[in-house]
C-alpha atoms as a PDB file:
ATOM      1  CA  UNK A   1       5.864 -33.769  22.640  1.00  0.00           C
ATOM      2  CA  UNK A   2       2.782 -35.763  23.695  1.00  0.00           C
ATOM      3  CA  UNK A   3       4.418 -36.615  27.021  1.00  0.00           C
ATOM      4  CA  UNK A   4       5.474 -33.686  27.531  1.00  0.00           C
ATOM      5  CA  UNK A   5       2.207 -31.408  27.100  1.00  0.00           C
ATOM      6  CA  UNK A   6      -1.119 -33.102  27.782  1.00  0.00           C
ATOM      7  CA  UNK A   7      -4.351 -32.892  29.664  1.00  0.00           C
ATOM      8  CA  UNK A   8      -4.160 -30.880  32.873  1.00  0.00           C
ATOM      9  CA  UNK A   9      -0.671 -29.151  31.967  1.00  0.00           C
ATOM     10  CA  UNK A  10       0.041 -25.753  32.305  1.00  0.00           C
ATOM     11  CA  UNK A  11       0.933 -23.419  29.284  1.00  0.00           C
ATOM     12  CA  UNK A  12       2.129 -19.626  29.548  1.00  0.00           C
ATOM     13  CA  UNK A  13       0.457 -17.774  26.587  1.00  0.00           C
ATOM     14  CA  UNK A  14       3.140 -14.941  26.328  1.00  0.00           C
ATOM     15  CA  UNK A  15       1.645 -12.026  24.615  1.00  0.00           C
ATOM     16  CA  UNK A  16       0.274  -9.200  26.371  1.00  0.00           C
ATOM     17  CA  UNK A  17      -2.228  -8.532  23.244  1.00  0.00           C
ATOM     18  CA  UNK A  18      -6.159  -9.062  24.821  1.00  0.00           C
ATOM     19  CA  UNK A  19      -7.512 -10.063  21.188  1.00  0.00           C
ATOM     20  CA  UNK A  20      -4.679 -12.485  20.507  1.00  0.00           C
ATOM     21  CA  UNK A  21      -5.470 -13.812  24.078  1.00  0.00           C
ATOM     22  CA  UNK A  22      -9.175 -14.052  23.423  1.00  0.00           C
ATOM     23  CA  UNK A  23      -8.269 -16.276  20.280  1.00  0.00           C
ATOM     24  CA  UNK A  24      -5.899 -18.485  21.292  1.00  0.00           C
ATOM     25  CA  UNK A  25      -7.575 -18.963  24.353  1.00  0.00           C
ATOM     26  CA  UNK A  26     -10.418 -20.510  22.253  1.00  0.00           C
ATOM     27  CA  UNK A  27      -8.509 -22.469  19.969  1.00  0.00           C
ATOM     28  CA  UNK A  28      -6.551 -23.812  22.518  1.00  0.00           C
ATOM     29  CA  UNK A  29      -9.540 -25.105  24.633  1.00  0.00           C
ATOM     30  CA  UNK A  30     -10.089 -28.349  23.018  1.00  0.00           C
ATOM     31  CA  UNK A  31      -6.665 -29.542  23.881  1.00  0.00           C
ATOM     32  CA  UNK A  32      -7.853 -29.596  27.727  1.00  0.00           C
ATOM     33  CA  UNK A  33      -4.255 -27.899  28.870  1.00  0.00           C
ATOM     34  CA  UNK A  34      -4.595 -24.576  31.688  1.00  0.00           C
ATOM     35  CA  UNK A  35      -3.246 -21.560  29.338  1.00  0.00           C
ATOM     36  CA  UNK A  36      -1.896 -18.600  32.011  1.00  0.00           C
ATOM     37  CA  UNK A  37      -1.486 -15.358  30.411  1.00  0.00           C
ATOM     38  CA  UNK A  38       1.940 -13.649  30.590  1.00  0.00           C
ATOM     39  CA  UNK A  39      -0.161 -10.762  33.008  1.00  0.00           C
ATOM     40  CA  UNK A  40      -1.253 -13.703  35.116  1.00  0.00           C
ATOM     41  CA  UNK A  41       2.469 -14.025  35.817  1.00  0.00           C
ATOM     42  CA  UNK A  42       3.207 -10.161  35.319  1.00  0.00           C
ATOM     43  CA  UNK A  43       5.770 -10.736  32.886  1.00  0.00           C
ATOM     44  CA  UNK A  44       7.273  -7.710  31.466  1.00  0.00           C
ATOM     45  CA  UNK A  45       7.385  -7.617  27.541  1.00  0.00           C
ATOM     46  CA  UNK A  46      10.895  -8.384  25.893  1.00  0.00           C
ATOM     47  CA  UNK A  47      12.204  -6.320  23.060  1.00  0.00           C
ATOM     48  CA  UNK A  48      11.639  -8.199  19.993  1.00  0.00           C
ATOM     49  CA  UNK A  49      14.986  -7.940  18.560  1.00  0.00           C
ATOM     50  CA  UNK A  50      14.946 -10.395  15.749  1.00  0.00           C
ATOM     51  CA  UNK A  51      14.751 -10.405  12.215  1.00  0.00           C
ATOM     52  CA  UNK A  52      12.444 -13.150  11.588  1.00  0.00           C
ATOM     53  CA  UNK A  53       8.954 -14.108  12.853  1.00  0.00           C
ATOM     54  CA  UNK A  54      10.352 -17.162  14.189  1.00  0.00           C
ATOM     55  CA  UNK A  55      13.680 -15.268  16.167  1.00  0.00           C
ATOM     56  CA  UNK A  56      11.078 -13.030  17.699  1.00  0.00           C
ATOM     57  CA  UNK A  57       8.331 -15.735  18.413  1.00  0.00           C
ATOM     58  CA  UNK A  58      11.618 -17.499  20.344  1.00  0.00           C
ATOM     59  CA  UNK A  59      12.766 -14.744  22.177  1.00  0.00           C
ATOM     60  CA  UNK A  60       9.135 -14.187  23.925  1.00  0.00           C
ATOM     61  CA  UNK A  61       8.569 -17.957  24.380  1.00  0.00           C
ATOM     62  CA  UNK A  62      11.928 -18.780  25.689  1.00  0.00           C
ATOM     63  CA  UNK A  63      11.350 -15.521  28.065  1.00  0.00           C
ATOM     64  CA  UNK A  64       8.577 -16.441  29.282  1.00  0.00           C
ATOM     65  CA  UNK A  65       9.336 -20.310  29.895  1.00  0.00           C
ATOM     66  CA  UNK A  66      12.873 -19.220  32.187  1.00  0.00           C
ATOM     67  CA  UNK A  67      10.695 -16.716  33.930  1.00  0.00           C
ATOM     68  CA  UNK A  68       8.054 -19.104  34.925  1.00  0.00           C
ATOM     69  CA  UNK A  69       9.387 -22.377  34.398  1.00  0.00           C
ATOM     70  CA  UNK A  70       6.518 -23.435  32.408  1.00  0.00           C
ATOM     71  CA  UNK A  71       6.035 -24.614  28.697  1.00  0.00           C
ATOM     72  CA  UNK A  72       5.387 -21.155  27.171  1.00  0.00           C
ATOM     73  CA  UNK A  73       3.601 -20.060  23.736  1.00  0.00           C
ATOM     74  CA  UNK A  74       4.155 -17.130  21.823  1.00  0.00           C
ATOM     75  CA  UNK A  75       3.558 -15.938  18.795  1.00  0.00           C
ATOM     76  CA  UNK A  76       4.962 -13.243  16.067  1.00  0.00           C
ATOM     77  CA  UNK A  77       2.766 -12.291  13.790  1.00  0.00           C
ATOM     78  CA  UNK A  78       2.257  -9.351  10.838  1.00  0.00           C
ATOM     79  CA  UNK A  79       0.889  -7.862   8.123  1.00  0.00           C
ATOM     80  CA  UNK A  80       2.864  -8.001   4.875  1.00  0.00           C
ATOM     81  CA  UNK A  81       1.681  -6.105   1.798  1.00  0.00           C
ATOM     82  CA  UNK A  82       3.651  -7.070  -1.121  1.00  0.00           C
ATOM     83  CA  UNK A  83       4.089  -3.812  -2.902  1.00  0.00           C
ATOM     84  CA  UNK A  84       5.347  -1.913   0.282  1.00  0.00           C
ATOM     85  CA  UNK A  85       8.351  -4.832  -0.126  1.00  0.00           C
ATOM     86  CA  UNK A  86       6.231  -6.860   2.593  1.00  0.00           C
ATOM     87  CA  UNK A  87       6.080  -4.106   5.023  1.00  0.00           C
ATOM     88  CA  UNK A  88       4.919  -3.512   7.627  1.00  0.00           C
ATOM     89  CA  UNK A  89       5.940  -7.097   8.483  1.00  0.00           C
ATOM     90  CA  UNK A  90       7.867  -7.890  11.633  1.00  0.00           C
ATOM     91  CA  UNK A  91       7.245  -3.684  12.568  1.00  0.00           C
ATOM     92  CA  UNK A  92       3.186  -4.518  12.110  1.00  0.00           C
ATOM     93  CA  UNK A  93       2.992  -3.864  15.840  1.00  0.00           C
ATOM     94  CA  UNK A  94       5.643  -0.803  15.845  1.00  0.00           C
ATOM     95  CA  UNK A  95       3.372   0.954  13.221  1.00  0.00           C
ATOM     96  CA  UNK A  96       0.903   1.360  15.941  1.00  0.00           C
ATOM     97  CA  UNK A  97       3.011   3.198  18.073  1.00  0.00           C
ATOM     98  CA  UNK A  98       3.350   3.173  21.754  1.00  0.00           C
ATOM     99  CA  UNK A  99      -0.410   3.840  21.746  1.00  0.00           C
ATOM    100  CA  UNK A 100      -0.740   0.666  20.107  1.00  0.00           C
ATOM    101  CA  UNK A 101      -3.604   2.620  17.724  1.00  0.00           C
ATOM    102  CA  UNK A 102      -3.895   0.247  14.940  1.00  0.00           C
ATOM    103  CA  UNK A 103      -6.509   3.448  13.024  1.00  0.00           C
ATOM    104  CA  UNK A 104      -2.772   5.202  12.696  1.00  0.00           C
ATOM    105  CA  UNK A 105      -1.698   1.992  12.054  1.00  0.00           C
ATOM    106  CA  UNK A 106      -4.245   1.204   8.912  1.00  0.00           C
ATOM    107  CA  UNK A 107      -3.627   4.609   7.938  1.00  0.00           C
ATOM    108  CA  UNK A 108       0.237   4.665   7.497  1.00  0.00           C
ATOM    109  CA  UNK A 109      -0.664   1.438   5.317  1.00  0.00           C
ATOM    110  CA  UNK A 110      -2.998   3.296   3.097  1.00  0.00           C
ATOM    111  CA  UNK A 111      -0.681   6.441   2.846  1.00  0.00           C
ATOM    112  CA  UNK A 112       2.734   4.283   2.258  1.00  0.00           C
ATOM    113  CA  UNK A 113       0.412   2.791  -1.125  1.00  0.00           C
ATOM    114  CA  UNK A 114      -0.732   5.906  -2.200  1.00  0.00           C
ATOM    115  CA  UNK A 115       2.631   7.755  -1.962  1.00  0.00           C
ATOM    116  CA  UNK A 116       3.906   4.892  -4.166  1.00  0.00           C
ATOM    117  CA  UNK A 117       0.988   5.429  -6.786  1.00  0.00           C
ATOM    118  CA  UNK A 118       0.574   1.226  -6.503  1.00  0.00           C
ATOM    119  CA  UNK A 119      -3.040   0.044  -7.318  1.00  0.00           C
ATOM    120  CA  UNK A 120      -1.738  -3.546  -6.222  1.00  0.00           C
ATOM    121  CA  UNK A 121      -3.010  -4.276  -2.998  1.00  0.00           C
ATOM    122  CA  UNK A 122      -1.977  -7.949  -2.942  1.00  0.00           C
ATOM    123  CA  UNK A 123      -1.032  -8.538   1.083  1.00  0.00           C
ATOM    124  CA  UNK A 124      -0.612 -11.709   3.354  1.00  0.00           C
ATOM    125  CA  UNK A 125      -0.980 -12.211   6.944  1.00  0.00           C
ATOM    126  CA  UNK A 126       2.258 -14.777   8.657  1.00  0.00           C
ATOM    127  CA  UNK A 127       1.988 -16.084  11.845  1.00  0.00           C
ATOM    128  CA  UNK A 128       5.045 -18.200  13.201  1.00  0.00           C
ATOM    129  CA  UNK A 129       4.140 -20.001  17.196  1.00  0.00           C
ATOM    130  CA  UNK A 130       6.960 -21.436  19.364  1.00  0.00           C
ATOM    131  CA  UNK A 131       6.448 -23.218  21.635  1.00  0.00           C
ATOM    132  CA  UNK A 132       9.410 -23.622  24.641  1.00  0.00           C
ATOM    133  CA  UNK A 133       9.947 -25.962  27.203  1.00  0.00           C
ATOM    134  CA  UNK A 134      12.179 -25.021  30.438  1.00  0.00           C
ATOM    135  CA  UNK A 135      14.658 -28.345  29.568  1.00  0.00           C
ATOM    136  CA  UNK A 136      14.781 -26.325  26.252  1.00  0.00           C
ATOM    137  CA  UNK A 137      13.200 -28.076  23.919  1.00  0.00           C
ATOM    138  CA  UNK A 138      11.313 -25.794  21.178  1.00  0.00           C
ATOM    139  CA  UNK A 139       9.213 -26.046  18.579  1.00  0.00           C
ATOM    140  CA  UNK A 140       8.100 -23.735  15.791  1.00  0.00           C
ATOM    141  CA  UNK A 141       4.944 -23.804  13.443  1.00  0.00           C
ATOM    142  CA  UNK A 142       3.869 -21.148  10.861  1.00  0.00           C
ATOM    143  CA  UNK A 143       0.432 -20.118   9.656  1.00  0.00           C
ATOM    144  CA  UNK A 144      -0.214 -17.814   6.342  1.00  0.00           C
ATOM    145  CA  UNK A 145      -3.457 -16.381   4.717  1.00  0.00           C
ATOM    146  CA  UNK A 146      -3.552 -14.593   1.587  1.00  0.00           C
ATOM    147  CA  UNK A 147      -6.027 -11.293   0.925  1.00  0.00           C
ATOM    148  CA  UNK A 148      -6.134  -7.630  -0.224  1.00  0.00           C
ATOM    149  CA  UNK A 149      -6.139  -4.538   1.447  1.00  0.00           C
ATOM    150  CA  UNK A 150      -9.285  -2.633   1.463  1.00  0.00           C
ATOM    151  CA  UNK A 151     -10.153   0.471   2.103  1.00  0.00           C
ATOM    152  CA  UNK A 152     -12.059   2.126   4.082  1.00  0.00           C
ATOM    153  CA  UNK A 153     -11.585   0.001   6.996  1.00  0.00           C
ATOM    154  CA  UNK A 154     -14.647  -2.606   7.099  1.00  0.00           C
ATOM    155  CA  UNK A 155     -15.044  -2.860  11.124  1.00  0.00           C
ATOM    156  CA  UNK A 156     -17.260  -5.641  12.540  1.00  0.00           C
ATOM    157  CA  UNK A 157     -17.406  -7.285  16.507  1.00  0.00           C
ATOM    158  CA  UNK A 158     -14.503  -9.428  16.486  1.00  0.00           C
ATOM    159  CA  UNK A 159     -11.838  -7.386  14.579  1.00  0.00           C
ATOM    160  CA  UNK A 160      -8.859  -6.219  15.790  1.00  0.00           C
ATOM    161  CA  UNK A 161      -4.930  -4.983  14.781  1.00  0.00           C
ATOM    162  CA  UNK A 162      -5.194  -4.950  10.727  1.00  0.00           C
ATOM    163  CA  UNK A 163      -8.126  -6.580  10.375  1.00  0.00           C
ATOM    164  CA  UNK A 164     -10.830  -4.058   9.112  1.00  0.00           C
ATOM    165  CA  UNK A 165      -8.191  -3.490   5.793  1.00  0.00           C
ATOM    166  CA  UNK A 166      -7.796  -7.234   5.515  1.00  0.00           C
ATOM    167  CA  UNK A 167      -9.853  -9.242   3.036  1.00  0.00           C
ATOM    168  CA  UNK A 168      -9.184 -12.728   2.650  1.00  0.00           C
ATOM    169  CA  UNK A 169      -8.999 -14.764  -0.767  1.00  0.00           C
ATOM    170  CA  UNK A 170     -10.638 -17.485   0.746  1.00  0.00           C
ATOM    171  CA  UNK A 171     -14.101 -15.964   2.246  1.00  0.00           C
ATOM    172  CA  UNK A 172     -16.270 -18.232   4.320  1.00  0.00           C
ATOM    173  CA  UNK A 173     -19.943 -19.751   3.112  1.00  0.00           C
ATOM    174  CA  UNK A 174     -21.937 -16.646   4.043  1.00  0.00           C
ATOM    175  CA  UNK A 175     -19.789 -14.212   1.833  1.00  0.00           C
ATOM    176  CA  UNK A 176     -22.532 -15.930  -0.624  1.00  0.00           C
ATOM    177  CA  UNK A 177     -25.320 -13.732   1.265  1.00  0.00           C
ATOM    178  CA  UNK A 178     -23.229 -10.430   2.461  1.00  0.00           C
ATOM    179  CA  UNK A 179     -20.623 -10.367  -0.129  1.00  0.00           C
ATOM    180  CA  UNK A 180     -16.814 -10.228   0.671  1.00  0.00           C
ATOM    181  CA  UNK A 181     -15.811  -9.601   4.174  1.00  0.00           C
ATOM    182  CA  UNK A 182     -12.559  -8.351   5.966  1.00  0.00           C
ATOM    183  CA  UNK A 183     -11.785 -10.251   9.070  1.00  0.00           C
ATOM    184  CA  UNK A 184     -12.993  -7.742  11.147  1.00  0.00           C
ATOM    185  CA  UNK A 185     -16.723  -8.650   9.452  1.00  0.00           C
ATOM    186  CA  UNK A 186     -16.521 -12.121   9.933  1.00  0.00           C
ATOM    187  CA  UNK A 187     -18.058 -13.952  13.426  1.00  0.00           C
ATOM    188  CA  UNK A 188     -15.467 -15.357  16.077  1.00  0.00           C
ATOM    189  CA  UNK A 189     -16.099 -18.612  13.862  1.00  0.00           C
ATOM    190  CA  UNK A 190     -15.346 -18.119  10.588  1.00  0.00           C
ATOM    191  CA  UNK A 191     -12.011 -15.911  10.920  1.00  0.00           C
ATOM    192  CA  UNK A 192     -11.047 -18.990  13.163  1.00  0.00           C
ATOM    193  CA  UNK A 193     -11.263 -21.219  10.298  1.00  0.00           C
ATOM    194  CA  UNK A 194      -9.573 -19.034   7.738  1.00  0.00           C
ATOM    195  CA  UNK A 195      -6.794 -17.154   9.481  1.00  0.00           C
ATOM    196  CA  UNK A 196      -3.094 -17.532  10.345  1.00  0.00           C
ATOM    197  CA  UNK A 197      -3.171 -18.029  13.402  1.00  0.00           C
ATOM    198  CA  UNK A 198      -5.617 -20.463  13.452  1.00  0.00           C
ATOM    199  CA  UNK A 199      -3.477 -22.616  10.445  1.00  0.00           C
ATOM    200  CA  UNK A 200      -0.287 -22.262  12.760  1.00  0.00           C
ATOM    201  CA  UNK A 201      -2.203 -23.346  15.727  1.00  0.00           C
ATOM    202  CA  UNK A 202      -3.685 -26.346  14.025  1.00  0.00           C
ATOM    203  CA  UNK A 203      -0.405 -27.298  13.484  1.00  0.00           C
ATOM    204  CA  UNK A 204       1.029 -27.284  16.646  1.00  0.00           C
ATOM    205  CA  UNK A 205      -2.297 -29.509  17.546  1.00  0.00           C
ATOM    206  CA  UNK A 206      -1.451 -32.058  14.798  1.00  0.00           C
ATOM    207  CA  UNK A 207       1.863 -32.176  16.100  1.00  0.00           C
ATOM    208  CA  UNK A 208       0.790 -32.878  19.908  1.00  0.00           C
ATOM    209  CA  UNK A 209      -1.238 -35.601  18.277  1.00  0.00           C
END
């Protein structure tokens, strides 16, 4: 794979989501390769028929890679909260609506726990990357964190989707000073060291290595 994607190559980043742009565009930096965006090459967004993170991840990466004829990246991703049978899941994005208003979004989650009386608010975040070349060669790399669901939402600068209801277990060294913080709290910094998509990405890193 080291041949095949190094310094000075071009990547397709197909997702049409600006804060999973923002992040992957800074966590890909290091690895010195030009990452287009999938509106730099006004690619239209593919139904995500599958029924796993890594079907769906596929589908967008190997659309994306016969459109341009580039190695393409995409990601699936979701919220999972284990007494709502790990829902919203693979429909984390749906729950949003076409509006993509993740507030409706936080809210359904809320409602769906209180309707089932559940005081367990034991959840996970899942991200699954593939990564597809035009000869069709493709690789796939998953990323999890654990947390809770909190509520209110907690919003800080960085947050977006599910993040202001998302508390990680593992909380980063100045939790010590403000206590526990939702992703959406945390700087650019610390939710880049903690959070699933930064563990799938690193990954896909250690495998270009």
């Amino acid at each position: 794979m080291t041949n095949l994607l190094s310094l000075g190559n071009r990547l397709v980043l197909a997702t049409h989501n600006q804060g999973k742009r923002l992040e992957f565009a800074d966590m890909l930096e290091p690895l010195g390769v030009q990452v287009d965006s999938a509106s730099d090459h006004n690619l239209p967004e593919p139904e995500e028929t599958g029924t796993s993170f890594e079907e769906n991840a596929l589908l967008k990466a190997r659309a994306a890679a016969q459109a341009t004829g580039l190695p393409s990246l995409a990601d699936d991703s979701g919220l999972c909260v284990v007494d709502l049978d790990n829902a919203p899941g693979l429909y984390s994005a749906r729950w949003a609506g076409p509006e993509k208003d993740f507030s409706r979004a936080m809210q359904k989650v809320q409602q769906a726990l209180e309707d089932k009386n559940s005081t367990r608010r034991d959840c996970f975040f899942i991200c699954t990357l593939a990564l597809v070349f035009p000869d069709g060669a493709e690789y796939c790399f998953e990323g999890r964190v654990d947390g809770q669901i909190v509520w209110p939402p907690r919003q800080g600068e960085t947050g977006f989707g599910y993040d202001p209801i998302f508390e990680p277990l593992e909380q980063p060294a100045s939790s010590v000073q403000k206590g526990r913080q939702t992703f959406a709290e945390m700087t650019k910094e610390e939710k880049h060291a903690l959070s699933h998509r930064s563990r799938a990405v690193a990954k896909f890193r250690s495998a270009l290595k």
